[in-house]
N, C-alpha and C. Protein backbone atom coordinates (compact mmCIF):
# COMPACT_ATOMS: atom_id res chain seq x y z
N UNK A 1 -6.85 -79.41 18.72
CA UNK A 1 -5.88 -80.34 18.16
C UNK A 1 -4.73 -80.51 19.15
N UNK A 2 -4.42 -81.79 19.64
CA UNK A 2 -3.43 -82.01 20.61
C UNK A 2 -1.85 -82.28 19.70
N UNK A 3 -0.70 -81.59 20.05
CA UNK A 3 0.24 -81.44 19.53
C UNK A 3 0.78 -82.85 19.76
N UNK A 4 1.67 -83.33 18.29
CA UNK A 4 2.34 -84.37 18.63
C UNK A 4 3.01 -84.86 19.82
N UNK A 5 2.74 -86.28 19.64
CA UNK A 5 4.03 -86.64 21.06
C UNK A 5 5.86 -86.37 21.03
N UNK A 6 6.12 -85.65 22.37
CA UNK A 6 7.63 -85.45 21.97
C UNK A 6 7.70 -83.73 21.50
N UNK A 7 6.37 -82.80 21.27
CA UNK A 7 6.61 -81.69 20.98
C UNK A 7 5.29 -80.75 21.82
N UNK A 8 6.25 -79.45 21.95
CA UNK A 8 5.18 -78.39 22.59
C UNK A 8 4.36 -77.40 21.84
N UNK A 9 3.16 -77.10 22.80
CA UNK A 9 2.00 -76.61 21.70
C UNK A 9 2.75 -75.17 22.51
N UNK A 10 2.53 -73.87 20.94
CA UNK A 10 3.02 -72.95 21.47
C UNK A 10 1.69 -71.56 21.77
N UNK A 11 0.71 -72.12 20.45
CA UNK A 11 0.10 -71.83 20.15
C UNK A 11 -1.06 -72.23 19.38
N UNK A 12 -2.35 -72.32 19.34
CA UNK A 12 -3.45 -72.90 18.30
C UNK A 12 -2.73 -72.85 16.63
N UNK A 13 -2.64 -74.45 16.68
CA UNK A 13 -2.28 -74.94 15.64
C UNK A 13 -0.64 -74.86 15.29
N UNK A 14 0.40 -74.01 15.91
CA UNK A 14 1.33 -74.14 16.11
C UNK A 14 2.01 -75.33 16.97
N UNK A 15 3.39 -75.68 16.93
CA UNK A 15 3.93 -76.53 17.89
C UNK A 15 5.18 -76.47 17.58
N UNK A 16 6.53 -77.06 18.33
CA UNK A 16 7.61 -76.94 17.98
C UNK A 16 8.04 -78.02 18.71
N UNK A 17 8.87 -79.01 17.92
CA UNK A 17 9.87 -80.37 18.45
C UNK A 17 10.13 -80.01 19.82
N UNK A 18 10.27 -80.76 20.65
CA UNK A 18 10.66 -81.05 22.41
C UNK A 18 12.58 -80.78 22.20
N UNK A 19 12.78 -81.38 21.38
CA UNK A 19 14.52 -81.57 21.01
C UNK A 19 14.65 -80.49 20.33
N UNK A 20 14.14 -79.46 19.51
CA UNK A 20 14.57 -78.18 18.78
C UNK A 20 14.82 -77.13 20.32
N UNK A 21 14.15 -77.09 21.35
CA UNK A 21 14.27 -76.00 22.28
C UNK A 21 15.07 -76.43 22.78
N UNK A 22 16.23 -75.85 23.48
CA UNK A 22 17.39 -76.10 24.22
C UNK A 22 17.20 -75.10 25.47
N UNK A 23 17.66 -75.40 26.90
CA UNK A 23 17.27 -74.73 28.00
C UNK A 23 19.40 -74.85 28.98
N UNK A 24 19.38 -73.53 29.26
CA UNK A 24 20.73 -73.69 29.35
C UNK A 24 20.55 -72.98 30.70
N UNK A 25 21.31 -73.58 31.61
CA UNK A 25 21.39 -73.20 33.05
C UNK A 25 22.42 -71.73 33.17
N UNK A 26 22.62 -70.73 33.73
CA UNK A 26 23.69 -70.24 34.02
C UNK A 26 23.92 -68.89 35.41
N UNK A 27 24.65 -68.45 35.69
CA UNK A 27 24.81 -67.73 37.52
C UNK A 27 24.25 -66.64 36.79
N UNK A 28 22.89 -66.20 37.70
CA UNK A 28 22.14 -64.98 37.40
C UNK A 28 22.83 -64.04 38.49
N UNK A 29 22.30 -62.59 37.72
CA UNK A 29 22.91 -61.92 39.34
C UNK A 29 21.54 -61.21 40.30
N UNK A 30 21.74 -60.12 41.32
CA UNK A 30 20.34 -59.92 41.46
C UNK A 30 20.80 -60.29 42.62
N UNK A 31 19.81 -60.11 43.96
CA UNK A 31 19.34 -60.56 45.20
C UNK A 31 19.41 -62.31 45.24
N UNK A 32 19.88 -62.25 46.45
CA UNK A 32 20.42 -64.08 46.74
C UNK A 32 21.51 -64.00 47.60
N UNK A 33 22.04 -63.20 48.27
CA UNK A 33 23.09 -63.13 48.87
C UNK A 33 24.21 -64.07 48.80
N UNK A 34 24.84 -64.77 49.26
CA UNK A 34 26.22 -65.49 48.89
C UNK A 34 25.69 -66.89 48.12
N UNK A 35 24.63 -67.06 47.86
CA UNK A 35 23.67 -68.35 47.81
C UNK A 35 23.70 -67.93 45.72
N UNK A 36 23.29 -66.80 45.73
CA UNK A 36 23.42 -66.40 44.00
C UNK A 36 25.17 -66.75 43.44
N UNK A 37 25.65 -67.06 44.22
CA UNK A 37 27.36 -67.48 43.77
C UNK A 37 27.70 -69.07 43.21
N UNK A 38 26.37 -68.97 43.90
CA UNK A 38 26.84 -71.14 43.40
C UNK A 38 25.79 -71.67 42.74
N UNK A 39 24.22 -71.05 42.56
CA UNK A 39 23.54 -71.64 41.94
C UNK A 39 23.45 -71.59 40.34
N UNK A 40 22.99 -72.21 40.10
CA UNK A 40 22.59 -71.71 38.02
C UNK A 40 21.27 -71.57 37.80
N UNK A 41 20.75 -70.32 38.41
CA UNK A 41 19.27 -69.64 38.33
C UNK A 41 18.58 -69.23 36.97
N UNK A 42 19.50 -68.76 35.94
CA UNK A 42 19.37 -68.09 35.24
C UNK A 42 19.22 -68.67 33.91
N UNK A 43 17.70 -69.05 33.77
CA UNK A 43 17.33 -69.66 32.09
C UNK A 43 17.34 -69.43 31.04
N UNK A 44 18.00 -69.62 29.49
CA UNK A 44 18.69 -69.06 28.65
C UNK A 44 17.50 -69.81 27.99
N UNK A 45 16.53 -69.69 26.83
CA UNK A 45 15.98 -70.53 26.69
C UNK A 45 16.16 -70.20 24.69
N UNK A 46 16.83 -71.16 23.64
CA UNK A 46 16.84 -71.04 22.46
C UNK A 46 15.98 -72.17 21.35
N UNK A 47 15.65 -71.19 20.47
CA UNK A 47 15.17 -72.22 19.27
C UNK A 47 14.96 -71.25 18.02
N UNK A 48 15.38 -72.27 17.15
CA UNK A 48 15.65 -71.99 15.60
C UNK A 48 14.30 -71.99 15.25
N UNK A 49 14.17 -70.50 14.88
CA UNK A 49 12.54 -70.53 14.24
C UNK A 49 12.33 -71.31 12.83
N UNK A 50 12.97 -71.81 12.47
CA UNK A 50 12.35 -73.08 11.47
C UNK A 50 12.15 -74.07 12.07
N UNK A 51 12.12 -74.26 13.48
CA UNK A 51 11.53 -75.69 14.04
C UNK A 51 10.36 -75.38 14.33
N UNK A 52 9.79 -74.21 14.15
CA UNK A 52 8.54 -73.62 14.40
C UNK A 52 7.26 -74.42 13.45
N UNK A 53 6.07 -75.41 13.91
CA UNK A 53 5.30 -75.59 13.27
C UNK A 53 4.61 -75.18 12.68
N UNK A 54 3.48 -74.79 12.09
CA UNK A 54 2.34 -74.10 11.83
C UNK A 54 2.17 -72.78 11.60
N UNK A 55 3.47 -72.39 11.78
CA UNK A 55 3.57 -70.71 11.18
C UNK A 55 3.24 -70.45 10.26
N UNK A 56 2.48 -69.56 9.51
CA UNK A 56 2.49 -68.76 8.41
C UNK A 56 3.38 -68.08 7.83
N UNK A 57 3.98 -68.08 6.99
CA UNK A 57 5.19 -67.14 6.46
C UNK A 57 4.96 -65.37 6.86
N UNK A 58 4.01 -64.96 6.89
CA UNK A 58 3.18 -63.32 7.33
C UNK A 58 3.70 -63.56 9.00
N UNK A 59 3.22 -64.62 9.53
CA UNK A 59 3.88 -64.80 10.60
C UNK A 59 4.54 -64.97 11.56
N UNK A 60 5.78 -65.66 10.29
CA UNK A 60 6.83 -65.59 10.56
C UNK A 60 7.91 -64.36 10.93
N UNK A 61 7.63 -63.79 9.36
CA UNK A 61 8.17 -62.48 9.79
C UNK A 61 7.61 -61.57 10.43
N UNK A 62 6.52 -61.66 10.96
CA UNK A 62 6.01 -60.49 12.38
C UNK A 62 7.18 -60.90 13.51
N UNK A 63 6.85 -62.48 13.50
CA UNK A 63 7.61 -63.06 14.80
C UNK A 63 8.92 -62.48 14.66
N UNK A 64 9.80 -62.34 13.28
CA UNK A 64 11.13 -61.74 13.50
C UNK A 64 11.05 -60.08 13.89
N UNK A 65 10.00 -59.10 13.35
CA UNK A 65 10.18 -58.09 14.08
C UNK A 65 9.86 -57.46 15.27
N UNK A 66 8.75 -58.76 15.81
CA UNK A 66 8.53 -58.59 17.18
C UNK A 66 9.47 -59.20 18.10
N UNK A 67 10.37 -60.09 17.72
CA UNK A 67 11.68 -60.87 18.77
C UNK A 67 12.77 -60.02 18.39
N UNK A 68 12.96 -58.85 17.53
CA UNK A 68 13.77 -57.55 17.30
C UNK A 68 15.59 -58.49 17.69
N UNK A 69 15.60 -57.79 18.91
CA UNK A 69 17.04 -58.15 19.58
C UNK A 69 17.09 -59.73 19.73
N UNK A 70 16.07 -60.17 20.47
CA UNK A 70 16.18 -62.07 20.58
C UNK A 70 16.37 -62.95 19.34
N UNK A 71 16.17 -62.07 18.44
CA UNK A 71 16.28 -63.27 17.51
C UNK A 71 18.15 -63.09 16.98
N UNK A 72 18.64 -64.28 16.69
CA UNK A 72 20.41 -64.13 16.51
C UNK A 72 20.27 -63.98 15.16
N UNK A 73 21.24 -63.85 14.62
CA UNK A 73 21.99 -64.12 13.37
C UNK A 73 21.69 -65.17 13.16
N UNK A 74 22.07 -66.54 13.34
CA UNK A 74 21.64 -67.43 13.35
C UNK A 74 20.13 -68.09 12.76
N UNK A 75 19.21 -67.31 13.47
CA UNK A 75 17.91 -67.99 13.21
C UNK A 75 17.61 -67.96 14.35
N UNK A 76 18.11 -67.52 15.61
CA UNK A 76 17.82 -68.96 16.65
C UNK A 76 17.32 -67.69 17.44
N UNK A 77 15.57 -68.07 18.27
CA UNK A 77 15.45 -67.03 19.05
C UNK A 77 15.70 -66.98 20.37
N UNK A 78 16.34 -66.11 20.97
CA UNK A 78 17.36 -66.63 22.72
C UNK A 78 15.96 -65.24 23.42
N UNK A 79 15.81 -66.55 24.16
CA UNK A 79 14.95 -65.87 25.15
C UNK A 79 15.42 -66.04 26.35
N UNK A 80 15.89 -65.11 27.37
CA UNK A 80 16.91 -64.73 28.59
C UNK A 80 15.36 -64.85 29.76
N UNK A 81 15.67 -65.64 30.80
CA UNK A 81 14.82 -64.83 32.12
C UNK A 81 15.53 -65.35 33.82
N UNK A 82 15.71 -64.32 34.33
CA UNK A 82 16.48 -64.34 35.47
C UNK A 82 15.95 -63.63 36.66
N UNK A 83 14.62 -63.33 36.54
CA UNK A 83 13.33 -62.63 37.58
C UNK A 83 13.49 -63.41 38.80
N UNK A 84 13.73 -64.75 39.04
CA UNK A 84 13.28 -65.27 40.41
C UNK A 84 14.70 -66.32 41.12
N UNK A 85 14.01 -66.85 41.62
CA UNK A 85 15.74 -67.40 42.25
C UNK A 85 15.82 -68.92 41.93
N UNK A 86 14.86 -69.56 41.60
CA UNK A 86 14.52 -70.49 40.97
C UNK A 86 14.50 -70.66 39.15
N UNK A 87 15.46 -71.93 39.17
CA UNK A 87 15.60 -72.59 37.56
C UNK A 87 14.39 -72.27 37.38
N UNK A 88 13.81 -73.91 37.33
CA UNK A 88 11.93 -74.29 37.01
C UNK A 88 11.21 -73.30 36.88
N UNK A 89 11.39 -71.99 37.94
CA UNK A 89 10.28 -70.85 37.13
C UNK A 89 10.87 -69.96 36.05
N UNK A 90 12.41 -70.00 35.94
CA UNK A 90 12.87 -69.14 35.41
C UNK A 90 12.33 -69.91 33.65
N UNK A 91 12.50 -71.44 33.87
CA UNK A 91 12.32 -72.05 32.78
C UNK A 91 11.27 -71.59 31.96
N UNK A 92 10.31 -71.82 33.10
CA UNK A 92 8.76 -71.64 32.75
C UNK A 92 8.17 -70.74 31.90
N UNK A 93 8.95 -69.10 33.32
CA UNK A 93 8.55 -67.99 32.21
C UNK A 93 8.91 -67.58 30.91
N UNK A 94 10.51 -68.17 30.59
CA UNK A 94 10.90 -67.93 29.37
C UNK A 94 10.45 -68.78 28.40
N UNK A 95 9.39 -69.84 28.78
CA UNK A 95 8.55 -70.73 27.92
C UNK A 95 7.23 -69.72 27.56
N UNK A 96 6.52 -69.13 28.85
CA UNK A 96 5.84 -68.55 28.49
C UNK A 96 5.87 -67.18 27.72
N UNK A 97 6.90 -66.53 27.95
CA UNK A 97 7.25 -65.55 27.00
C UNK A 97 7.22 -65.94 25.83
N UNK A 98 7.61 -67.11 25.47
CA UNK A 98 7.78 -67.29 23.74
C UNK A 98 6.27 -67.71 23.32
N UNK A 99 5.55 -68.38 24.16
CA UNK A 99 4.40 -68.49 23.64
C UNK A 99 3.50 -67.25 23.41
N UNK A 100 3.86 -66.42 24.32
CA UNK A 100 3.53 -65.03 23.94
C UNK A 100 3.52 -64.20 23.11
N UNK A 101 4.88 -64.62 22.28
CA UNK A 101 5.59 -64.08 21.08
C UNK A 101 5.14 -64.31 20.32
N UNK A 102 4.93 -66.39 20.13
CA UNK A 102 4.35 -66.52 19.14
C UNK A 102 2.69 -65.78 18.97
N UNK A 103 2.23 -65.96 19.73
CA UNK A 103 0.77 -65.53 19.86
C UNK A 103 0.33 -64.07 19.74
N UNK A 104 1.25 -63.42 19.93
CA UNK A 104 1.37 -61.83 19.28
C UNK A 104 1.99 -61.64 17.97
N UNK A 105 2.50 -62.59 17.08
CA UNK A 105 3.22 -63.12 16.04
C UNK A 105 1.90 -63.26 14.72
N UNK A 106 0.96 -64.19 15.50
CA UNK A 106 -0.17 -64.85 15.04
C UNK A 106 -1.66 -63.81 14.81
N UNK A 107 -1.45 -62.65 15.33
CA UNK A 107 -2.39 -61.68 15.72
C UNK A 107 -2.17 -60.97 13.93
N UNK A 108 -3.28 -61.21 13.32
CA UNK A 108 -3.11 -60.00 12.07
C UNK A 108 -3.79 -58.49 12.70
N UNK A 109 -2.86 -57.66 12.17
CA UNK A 109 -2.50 -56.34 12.43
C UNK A 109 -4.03 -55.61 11.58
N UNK A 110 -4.71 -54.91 11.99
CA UNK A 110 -5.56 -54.34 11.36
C UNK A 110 -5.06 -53.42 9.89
N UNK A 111 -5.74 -52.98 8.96
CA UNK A 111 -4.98 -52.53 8.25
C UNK A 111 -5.71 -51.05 8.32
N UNK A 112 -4.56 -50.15 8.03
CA UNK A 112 -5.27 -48.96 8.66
C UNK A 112 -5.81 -48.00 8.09
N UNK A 113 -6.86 -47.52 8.46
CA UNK A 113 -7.85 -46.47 7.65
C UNK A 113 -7.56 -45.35 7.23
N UNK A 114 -7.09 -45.11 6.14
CA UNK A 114 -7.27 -43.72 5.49
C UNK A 114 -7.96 -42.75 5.83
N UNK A 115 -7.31 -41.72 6.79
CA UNK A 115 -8.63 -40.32 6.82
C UNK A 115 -7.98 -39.07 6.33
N UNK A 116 -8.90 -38.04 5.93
CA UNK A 116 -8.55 -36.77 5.51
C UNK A 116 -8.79 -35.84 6.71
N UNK A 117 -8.15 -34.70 6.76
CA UNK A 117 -8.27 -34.00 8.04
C UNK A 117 -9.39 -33.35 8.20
N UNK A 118 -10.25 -33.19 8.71
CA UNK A 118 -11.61 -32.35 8.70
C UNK A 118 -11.49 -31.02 8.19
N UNK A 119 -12.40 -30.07 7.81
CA UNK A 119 -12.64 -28.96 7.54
C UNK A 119 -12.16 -27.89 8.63
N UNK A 120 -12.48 -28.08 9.96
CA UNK A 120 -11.66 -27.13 10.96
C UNK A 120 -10.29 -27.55 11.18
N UNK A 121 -9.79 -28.27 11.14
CA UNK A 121 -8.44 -28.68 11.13
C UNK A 121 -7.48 -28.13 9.60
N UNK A 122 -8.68 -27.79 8.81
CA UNK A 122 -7.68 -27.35 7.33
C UNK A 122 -7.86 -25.63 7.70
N UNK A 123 -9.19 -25.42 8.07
CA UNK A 123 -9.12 -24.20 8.30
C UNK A 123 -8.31 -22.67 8.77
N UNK A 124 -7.94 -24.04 10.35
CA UNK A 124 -7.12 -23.46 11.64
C UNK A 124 -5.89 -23.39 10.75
N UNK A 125 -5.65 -24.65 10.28
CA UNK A 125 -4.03 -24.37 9.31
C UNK A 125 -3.94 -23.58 8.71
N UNK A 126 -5.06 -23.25 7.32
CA UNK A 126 -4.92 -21.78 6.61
C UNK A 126 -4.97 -20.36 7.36
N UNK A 127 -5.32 -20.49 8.61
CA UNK A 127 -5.66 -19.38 9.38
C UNK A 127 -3.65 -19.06 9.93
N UNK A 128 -3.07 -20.31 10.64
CA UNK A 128 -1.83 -20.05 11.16
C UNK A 128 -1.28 -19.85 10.29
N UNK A 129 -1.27 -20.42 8.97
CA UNK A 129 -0.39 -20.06 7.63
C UNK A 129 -0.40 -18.24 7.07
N UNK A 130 -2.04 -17.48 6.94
CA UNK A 130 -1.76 -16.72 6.99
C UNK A 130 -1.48 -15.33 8.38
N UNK A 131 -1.49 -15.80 9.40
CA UNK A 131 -1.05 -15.35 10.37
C UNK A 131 0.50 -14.85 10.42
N UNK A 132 1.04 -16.40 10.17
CA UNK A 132 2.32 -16.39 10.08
C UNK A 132 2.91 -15.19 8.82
N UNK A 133 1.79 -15.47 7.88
CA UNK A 133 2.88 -14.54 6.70
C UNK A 133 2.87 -13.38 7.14
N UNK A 134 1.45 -13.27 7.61
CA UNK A 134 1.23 -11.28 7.95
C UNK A 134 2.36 -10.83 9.03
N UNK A 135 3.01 -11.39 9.70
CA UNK A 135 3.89 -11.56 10.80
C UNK A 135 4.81 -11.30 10.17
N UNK A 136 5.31 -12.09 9.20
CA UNK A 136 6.88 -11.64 8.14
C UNK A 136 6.48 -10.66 7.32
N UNK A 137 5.28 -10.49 6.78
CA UNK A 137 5.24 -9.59 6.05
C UNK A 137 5.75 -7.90 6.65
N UNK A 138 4.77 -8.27 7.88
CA UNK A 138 5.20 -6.69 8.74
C UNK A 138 6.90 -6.37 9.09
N UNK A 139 7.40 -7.62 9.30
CA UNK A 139 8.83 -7.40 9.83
C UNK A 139 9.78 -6.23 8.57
N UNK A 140 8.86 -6.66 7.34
CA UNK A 140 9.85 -6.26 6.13
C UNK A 140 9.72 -4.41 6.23
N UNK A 141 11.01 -4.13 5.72
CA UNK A 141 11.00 -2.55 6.03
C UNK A 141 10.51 -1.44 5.29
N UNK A 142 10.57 -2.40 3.88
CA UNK A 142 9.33 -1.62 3.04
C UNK A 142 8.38 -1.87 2.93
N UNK A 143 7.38 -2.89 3.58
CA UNK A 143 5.97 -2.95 3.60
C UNK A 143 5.73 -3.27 2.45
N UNK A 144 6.05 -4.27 1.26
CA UNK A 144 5.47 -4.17 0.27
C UNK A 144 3.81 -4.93 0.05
């Protein structure tokens, strides 16, 4: 399914408005020598997860505990990247990070199997349990 015109696919069957993501230039620091003083390297990249298409509500909130710190008060998830010395890639990767997000967002979590501890594992325990007592028991001065 090709995502509307005017919006980006983030993920299968997901998409989000072209105008909901906002991309904000600003002075990264890092390696660049006097050249990192004047450029605006550093891609700030935000969007209000209700501009989010195709989410699932289960999905949604994975996406809020997997964006933990990125996501604001607001709603709005700020994705930071300042790796290279270049805008355009800095853009890029913090595009691809979120598609990442979403797509680890979208992943249902297995649900997890109930086990009981084996028979040598209960064993060894009853064995250290009475180990341990015979140990306090001896310490005591009357031996009862």
């Amino acid at each position: 399914m090709e995502p509307a015109p005017g919006s980006v696919r983030l993920a299968p069957g997901v998409t989000v408005p072209a105008a909901a993501i906002t991309v904000t230039a600003s002075r990264a620091g890092g390696p660049g020598g006097q050249n990192v003083n004047n450029t605006s390297s550093k891609a700030e990249l935000r969007l209000p997860v209700a501009a989010i298409i195709g989410l699932s509500p289960a999905a949604g909130d994975r996406l809020a505990m997997l964006a933990g710190f990125r996501l604001t008060a607001g709603g709005e998830l700020l994705i930071v990247c300042d790796e290279t010395r270049s805008l355009r890639t800095n853009r890029e990767m913090a595009m691809e990070r979120l598609r990442e997000l979403v797509l680890a967002a979208q992943a249902v979590p297995r649900p997890r199997k109930r086990t009981r501890p084996g028979r040598g594992a209960i064993e060894r325990r009853l064995q250290n349990k009475a180990a341990t007592s015979a140990r306090k028991k001896d310490r005591k001065v009357g031996g009862e």
